[in-house]
Every structure is written in C-alpha cells, then in structure tokens.
PDB file of N, CA and C in Angstrom:
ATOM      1  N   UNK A   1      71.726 114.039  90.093  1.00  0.00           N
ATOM      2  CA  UNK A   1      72.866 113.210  90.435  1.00  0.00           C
ATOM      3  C   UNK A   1      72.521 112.419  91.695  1.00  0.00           C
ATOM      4  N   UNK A   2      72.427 111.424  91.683  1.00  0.00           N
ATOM      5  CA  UNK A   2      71.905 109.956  92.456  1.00  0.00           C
ATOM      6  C   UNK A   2      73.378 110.206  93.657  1.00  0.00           C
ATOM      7  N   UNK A   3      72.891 110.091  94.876  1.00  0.00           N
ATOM      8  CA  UNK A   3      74.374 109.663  95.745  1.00  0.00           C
ATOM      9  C   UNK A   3      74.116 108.381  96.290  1.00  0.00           C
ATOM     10  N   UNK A   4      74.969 107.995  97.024  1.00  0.00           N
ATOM     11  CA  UNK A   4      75.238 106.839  97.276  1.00  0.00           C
ATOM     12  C   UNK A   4      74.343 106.676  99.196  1.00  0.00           C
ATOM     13  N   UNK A   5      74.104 105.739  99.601  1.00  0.00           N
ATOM     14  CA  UNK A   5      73.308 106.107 101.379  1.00  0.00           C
ATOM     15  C   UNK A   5      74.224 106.356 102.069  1.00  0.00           C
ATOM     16  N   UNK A   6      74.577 106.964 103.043  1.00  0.00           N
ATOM     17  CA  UNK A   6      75.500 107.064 104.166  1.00  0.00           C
ATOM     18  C   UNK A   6      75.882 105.946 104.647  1.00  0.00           C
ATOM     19  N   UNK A   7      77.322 105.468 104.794  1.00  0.00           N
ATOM     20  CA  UNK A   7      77.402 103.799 105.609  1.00  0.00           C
ATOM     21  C   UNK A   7      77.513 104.425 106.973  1.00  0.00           C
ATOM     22  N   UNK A   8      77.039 103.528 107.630  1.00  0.00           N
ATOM     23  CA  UNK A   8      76.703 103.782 109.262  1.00  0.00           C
ATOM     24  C   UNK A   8      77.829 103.851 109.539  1.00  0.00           C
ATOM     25  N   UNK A   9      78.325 104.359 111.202  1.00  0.00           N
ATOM     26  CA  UNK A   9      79.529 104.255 111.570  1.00  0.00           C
ATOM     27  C   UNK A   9      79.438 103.126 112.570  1.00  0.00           C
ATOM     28  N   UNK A  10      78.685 102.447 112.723  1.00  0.00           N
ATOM     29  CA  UNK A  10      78.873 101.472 113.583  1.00  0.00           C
ATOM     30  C   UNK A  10      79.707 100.232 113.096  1.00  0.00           C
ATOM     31  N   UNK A  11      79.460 100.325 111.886  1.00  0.00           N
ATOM     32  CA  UNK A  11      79.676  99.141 111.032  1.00  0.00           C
ATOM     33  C   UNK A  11      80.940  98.415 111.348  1.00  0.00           C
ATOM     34  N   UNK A  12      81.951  99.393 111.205  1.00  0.00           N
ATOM     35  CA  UNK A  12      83.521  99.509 112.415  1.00  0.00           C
ATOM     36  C   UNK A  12      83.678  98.556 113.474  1.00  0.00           C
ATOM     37  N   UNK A  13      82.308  98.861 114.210  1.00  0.00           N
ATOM     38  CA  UNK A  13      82.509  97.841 115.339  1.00  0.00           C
ATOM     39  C   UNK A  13      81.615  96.915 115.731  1.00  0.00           C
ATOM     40  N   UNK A  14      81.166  96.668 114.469  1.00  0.00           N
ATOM     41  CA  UNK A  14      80.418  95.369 114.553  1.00  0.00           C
ATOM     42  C   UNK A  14      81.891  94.315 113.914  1.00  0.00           C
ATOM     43  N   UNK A  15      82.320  94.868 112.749  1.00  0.00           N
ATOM     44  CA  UNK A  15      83.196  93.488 112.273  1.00  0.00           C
ATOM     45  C   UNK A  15      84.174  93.603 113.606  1.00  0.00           C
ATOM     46  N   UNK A  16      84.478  94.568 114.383  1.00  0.00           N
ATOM     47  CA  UNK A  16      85.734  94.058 115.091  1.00  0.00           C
ATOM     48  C   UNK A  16      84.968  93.410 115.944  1.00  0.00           C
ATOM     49  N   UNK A  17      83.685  93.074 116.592  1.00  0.00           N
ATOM     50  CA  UNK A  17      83.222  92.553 117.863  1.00  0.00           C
ATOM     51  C   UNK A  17      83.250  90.999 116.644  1.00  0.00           C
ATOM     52  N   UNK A  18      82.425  90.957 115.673  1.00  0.00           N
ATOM     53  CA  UNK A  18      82.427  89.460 114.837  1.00  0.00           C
ATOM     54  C   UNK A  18      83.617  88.789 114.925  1.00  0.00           C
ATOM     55  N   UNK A  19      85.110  89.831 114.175  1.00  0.00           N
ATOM     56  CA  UNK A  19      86.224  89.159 114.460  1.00  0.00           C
ATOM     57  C   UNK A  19      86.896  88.357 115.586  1.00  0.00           C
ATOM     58  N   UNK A  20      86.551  89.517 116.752  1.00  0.00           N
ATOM     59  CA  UNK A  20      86.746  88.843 118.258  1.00  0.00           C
ATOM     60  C   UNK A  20      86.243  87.737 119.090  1.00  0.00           C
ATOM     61  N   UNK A  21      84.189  87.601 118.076  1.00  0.00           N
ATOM     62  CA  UNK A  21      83.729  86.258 118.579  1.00  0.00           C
ATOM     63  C   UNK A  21      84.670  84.854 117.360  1.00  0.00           C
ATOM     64  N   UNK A  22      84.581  85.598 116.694  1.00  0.00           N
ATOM     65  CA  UNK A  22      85.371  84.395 115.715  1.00  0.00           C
ATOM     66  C   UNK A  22      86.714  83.923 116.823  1.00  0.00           C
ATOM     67  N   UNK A  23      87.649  85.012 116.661  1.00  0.00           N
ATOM     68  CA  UNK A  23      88.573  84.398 117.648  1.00  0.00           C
ATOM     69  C   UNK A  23      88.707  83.273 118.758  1.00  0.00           C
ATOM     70  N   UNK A  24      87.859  83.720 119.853  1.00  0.00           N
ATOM     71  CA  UNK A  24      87.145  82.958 120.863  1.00  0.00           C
ATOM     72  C   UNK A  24      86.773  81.881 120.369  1.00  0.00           C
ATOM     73  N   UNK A  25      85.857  81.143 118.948  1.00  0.00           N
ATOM     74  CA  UNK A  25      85.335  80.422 118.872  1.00  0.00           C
ATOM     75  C   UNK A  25      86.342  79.674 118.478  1.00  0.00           C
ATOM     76  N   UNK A  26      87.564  79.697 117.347  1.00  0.00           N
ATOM     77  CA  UNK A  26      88.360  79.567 117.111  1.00  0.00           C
ATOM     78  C   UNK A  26      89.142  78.565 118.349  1.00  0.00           C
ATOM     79  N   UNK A  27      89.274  80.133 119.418  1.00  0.00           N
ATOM     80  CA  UNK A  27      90.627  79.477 120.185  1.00  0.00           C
ATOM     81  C   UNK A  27      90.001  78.312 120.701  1.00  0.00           C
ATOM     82  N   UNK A  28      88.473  77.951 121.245  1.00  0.00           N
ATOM     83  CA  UNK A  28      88.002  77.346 121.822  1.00  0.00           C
ATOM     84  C   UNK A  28      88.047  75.558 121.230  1.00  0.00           C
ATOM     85  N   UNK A  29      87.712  76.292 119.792  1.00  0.00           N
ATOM     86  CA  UNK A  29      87.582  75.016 119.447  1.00  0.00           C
ATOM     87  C   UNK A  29      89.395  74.247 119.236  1.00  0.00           C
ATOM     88  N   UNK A  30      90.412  74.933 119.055  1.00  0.00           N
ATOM     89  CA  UNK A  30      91.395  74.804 119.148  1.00  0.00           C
ATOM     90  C   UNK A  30      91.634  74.252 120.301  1.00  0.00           C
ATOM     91  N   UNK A  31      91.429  74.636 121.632  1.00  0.00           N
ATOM     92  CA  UNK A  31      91.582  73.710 122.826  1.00  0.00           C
ATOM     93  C   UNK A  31      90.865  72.864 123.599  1.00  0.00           C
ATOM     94  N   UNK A  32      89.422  72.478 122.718  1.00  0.00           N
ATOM     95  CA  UNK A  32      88.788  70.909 122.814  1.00  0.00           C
ATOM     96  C   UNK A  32      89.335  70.068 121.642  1.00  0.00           C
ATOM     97  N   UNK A  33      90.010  70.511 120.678  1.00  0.00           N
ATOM     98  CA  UNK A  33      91.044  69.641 119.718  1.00  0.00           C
ATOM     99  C   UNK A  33      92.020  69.149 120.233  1.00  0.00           C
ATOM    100  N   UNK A  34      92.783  69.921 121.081  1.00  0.00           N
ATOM    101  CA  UNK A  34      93.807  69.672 121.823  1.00  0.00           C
ATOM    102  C   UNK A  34      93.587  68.557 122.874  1.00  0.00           C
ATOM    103  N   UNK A  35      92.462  68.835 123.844  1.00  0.00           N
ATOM    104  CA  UNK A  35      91.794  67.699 124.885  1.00  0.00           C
ATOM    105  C   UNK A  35      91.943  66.848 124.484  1.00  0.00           C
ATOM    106  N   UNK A  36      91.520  66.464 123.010  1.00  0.00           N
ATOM    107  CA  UNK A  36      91.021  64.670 122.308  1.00  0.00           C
ATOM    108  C   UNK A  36      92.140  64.398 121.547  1.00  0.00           C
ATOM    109  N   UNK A  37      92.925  64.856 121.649  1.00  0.00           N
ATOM    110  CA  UNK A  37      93.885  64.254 120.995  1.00  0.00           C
ATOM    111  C   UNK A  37      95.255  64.016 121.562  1.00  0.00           C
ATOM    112  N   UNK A  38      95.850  62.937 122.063  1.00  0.00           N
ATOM    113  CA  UNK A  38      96.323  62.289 123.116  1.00  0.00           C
ATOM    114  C   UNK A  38      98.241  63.139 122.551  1.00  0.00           C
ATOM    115  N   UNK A  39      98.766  63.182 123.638  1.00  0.00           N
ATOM    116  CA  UNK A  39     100.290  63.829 123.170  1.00  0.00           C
ATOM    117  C   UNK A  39     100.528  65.364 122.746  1.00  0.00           C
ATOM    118  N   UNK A  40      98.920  65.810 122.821  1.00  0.00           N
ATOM    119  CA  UNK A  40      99.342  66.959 121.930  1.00  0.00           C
ATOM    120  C   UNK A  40      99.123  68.375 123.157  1.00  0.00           C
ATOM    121  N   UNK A  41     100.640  68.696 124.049  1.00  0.00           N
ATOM    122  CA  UNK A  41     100.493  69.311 124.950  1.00  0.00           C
ATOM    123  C   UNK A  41     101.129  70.814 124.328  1.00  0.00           C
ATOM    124  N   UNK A  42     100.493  71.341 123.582  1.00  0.00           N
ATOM    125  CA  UNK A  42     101.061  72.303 122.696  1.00  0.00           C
ATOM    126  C   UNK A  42     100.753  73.579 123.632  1.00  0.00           C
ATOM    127  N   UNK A  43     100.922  74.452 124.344  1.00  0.00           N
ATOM    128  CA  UNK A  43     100.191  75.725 124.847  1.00  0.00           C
ATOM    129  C   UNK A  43     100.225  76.947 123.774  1.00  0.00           C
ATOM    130  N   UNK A  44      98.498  77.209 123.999  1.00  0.00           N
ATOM    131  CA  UNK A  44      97.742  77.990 123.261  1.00  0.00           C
ATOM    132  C   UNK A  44      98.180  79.487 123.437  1.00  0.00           C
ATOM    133  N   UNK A  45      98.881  79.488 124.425  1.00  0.00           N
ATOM    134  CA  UNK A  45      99.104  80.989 125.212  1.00  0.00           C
ATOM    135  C   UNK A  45     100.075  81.882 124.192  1.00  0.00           C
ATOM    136  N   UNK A  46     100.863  80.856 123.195  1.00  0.00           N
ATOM    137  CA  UNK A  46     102.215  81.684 122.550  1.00  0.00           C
ATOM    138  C   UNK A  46     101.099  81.573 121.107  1.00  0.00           C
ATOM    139  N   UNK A  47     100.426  81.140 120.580  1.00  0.00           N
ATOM    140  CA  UNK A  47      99.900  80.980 119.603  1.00  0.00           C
ATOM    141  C   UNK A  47      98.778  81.580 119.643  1.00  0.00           C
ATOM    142  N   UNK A  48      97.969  82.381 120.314  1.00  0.00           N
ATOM    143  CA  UNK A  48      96.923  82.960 120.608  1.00  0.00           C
ATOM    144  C   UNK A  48      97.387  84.871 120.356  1.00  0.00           C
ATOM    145  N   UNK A  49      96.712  85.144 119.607  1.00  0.00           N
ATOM    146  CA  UNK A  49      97.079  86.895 119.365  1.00  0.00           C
ATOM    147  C   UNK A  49      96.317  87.546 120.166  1.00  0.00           C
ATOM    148  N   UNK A  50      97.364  88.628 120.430  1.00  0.00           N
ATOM    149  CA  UNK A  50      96.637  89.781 121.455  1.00  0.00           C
ATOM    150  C   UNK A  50      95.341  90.423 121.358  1.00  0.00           C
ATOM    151  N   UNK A  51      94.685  91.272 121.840  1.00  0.00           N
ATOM    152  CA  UNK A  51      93.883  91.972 121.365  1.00  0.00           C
ATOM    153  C   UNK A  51      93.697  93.227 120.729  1.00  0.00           C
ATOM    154  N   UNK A  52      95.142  93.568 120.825  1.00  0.00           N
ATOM    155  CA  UNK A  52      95.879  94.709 120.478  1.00  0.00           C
ATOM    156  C   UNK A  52      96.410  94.141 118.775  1.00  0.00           C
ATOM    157  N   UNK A  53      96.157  93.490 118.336  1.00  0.00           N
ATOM    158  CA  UNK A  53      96.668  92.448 117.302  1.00  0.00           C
ATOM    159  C   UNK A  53      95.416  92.259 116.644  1.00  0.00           C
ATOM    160  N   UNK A  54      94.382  91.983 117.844  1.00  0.00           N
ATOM    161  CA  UNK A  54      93.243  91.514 116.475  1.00  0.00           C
ATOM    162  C   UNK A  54      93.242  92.585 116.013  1.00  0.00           C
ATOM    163  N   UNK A  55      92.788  93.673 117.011  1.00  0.00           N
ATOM    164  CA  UNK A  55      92.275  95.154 116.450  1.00  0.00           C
ATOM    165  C   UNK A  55      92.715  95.696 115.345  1.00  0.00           C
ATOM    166  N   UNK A  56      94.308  95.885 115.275  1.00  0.00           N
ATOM    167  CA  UNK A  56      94.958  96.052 114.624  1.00  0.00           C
ATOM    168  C   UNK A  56      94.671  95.245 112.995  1.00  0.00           C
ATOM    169  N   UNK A  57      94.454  93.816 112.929  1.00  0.00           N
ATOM    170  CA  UNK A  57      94.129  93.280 111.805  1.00  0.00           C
ATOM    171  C   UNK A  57      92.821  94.022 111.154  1.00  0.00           C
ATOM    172  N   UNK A  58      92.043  93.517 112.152  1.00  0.00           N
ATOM    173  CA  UNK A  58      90.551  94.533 111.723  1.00  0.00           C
ATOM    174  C   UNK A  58      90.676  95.831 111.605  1.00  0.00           C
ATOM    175  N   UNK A  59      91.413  96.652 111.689  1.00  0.00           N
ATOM    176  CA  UNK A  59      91.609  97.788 111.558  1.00  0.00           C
ATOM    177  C   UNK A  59      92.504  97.867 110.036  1.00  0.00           C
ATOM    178  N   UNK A  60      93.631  97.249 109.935  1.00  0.00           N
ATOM    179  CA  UNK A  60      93.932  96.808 108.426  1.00  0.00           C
ATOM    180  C   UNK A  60      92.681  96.099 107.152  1.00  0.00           C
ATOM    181  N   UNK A  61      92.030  95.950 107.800  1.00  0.00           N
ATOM    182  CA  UNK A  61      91.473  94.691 106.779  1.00  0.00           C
ATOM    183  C   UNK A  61      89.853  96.055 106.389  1.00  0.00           C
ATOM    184  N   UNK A  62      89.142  96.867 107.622  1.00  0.00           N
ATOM    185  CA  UNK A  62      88.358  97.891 107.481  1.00  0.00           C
ATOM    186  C   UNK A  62      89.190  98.874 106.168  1.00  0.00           C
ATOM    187  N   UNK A  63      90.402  99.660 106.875  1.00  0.00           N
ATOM    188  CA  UNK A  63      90.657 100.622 105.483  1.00  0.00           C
ATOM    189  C   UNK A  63      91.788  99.540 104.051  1.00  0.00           C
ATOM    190  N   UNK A  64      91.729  98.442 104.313  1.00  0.00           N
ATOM    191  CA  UNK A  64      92.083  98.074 102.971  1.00  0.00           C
ATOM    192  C   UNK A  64      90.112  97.601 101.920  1.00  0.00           C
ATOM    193  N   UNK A  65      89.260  97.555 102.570  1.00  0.00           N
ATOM    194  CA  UNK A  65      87.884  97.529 102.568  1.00  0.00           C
ATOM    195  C   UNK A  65      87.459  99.292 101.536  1.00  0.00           C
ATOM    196  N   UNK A  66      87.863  99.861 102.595  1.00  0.00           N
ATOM    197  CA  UNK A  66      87.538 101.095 102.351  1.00  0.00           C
ATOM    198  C   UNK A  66      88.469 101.700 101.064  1.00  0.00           C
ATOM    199  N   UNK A  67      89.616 101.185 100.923  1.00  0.00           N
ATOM    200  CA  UNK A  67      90.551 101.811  99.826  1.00  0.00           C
ATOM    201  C   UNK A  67      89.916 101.615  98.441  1.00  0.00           C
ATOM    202  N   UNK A  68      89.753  99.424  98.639  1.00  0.00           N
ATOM    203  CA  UNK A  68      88.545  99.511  97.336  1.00  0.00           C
ATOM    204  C   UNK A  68      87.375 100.202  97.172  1.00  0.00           C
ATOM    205  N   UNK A  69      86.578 100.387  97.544  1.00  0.00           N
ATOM    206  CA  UNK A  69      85.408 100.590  97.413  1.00  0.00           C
ATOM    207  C   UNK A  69      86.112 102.452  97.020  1.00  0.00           C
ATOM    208  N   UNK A  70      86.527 103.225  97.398  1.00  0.00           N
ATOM    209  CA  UNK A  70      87.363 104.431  97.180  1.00  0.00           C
ATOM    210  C   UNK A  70      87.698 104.176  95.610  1.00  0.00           C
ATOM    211  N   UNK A  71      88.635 103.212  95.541  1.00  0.00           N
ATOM    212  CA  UNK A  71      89.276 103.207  94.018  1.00  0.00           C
ATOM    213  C   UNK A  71      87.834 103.135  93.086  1.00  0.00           C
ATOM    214  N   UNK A  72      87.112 102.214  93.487  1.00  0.00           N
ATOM    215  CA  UNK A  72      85.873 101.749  92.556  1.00  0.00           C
ATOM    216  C   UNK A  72      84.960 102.848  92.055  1.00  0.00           C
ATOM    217  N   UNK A  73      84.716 103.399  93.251  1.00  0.00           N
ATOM    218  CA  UNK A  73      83.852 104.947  93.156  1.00  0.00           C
ATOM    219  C   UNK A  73      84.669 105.260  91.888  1.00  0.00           C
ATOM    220  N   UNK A  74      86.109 106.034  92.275  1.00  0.00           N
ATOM    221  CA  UNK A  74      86.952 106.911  92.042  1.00  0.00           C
ATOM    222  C   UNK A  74      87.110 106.431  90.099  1.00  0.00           C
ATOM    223  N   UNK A  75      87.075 105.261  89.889  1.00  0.00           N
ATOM    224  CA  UNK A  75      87.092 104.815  88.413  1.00  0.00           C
ATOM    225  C   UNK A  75      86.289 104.685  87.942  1.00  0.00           C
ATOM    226  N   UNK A  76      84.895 104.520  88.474  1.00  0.00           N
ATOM    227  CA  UNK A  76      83.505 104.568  87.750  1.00  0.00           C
ATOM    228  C   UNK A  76      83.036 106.112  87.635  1.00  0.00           C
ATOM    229  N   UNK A  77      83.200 107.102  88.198  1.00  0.00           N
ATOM    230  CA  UNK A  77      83.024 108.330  88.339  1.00  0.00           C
ATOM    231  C   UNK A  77      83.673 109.731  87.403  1.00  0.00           C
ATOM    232  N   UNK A  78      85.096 108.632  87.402  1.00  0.00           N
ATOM    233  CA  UNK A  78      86.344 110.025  86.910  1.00  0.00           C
ATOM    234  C   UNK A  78      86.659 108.954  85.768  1.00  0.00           C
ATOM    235  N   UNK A  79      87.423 110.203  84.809  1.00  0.00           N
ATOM    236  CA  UNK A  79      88.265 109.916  83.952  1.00  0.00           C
ATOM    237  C   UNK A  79      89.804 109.360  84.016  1.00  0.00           C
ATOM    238  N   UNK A  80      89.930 109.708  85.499  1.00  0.00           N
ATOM    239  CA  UNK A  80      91.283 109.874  85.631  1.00  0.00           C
ATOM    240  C   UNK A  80      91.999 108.819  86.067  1.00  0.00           C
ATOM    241  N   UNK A  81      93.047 108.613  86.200  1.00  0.00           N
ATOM    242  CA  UNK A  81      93.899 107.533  87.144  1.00  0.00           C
ATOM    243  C   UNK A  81      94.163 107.798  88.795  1.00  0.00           C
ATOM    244  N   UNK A  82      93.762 106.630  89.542  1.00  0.00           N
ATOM    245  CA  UNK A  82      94.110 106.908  90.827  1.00  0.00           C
ATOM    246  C   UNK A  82      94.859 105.262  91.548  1.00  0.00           C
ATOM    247  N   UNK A  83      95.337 105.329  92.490  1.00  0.00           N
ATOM    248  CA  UNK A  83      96.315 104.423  93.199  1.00  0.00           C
ATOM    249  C   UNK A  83      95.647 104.267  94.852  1.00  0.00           C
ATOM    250  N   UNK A  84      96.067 103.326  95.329  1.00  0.00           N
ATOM    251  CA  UNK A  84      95.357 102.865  96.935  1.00  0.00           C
ATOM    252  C   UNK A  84      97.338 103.615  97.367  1.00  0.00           C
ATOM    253  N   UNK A  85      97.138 104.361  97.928  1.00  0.00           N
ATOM    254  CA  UNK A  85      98.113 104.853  98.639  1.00  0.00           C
ATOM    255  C   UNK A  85      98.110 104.941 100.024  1.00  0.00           C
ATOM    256  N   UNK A  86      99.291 104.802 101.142  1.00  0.00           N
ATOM    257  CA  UNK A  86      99.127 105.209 102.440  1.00  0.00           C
ATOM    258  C   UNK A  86      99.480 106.911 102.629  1.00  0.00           C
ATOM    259  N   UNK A  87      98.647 107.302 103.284  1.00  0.00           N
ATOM    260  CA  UNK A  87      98.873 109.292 103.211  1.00  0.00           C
ATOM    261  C   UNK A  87      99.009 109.521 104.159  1.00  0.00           C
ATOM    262  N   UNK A  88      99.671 110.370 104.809  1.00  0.00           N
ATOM    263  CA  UNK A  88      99.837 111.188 105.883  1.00  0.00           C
ATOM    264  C   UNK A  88      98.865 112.191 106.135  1.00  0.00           C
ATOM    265  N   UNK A  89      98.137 112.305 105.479  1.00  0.00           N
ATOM    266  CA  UNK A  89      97.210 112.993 105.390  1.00  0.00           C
ATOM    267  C   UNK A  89      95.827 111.905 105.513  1.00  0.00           C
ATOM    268  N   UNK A  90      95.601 111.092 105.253  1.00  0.00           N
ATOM    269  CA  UNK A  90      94.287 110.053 105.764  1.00  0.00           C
ATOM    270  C   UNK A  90      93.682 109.802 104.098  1.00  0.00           C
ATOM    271  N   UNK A  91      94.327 110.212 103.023  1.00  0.00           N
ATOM    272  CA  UNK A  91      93.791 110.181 102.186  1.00  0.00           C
ATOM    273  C   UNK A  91      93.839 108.389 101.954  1.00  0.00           C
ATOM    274  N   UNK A  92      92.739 107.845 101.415  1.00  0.00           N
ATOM    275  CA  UNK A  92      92.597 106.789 100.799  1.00  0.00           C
ATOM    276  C   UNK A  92      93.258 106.128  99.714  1.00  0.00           C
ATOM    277  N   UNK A  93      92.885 106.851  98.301  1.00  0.00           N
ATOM    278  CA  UNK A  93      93.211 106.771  97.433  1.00  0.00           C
ATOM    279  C   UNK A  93      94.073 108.031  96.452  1.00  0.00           C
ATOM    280  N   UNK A  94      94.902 108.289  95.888  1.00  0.00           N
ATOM    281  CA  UNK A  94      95.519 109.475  94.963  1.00  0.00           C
ATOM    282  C   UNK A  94      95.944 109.429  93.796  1.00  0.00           C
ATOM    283  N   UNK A  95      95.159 110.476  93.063  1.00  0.00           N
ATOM    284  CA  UNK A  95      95.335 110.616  91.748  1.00  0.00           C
ATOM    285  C   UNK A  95      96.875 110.129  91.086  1.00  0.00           C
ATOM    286  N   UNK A  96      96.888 109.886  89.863  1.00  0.00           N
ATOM    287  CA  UNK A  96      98.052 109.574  89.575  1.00  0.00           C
ATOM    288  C   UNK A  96      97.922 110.962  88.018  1.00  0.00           C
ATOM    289  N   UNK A  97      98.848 111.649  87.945  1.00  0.00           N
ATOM    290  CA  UNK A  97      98.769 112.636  87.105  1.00  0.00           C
ATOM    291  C   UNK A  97      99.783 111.851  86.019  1.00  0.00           C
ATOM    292  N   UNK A  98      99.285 111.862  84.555  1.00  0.00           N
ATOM    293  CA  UNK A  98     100.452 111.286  83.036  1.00  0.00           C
ATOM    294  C   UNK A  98     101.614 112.268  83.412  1.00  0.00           C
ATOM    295  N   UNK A  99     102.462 111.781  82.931  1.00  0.00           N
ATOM    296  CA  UNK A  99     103.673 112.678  82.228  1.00  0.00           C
ATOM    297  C   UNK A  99     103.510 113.052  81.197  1.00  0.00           C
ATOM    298  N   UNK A 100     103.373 113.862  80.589  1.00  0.00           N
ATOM    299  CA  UNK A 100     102.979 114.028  78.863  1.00  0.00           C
ATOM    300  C   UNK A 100     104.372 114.767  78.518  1.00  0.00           C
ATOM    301  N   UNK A 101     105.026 114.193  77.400  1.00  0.00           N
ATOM    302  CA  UNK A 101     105.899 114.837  77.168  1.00  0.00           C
ATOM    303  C   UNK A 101     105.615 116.625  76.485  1.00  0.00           C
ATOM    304  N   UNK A 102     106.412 117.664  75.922  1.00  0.00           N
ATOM    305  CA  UNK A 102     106.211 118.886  75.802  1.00  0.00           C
ATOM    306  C   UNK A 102     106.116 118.044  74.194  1.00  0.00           C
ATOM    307  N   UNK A 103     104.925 118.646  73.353  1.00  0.00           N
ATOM    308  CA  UNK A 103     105.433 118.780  71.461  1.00  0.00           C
ATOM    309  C   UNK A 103     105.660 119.871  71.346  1.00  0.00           C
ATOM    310  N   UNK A 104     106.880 119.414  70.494  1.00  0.00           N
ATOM    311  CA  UNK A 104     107.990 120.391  69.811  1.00  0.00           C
ATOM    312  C   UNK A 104     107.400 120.845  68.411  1.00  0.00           C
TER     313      UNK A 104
END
C-alpha cells in the first residue's frame, strides 16, 4: 500500500507570508494609482484589511484547501459517503451514514 509524502508544515506559512507580499504589492500599487489620477482623494486606511484579517482569510482559504484534498483522498479510497463539515473536534471531513429503511 503506496502512501502519500508528508506535506511539510511550513507550507502554512509560506502562503500566509505570499498573501501578505501580495497585499503590500496590491496596496502599493493602489496608492501610485491614486497619485496619477487627478481628484481621486480616496483614503486607503478604511479600505486596507488588517492583519488580523489577512491571517484570518489565509487561514480560511488553508483548511478550505485542506477539506478538499480530505474529501478527495476520502472518495478515492472508501466506499463510503463523506461531507466537508466544521467539527468541534478539528475533524475535516465526516462520514455521512444511509438511512436504510428496516425490510419487513
């Protein structure tokens, strides 16, 4: 039985450092747009997200990442039915069990 390689754990914080240069590059280029273009005194300060906000996105966008790749395993592997659920427990993904009625 073939497994799959270990994904690094860094990986985590490489997309959130990428996301954060994106940001920056973003806001930047957003306020040399602003420079050249005459009237447009818009401040960046209310339109600019926290960092507590990016994280948070990248942190949504990592385990909605992780849920697929979970379901994908989970349906190429099993027979069974499973769902992208939020758990209190950290689970990813959870089985979905039939109803089968009783024969009479």
């Amino acid at each position: 039985m073939a497994t799959s390689p270990p994904v690094p754990g860094f990986q985590n914080k490489t997309r959130v450092a990428i996301l954060a240069e994106l940001d920056k590059e973003k806001r930047r280029l957003l306020q040399s747009q602003s420079m050249n273009s005459p009237g447009a005194n818009i401040p960046l300060a209310s339109s600019r997200p926290s960092l507590k906000e990016v994280r948070d996105s990248a942190e949504q966008q990592h385990i909605a990442a992780q849920q697929k790749a979970a379901l994908q395993h989970a349906h190429g592997h099993s027979s069974g039915f499973f769902i992208t659920q939020d758990s209190s427990f950290g689970n990813l993904i959870l089985p979905v069990l039939p109803r089968l009625e009783p024969e009479l």
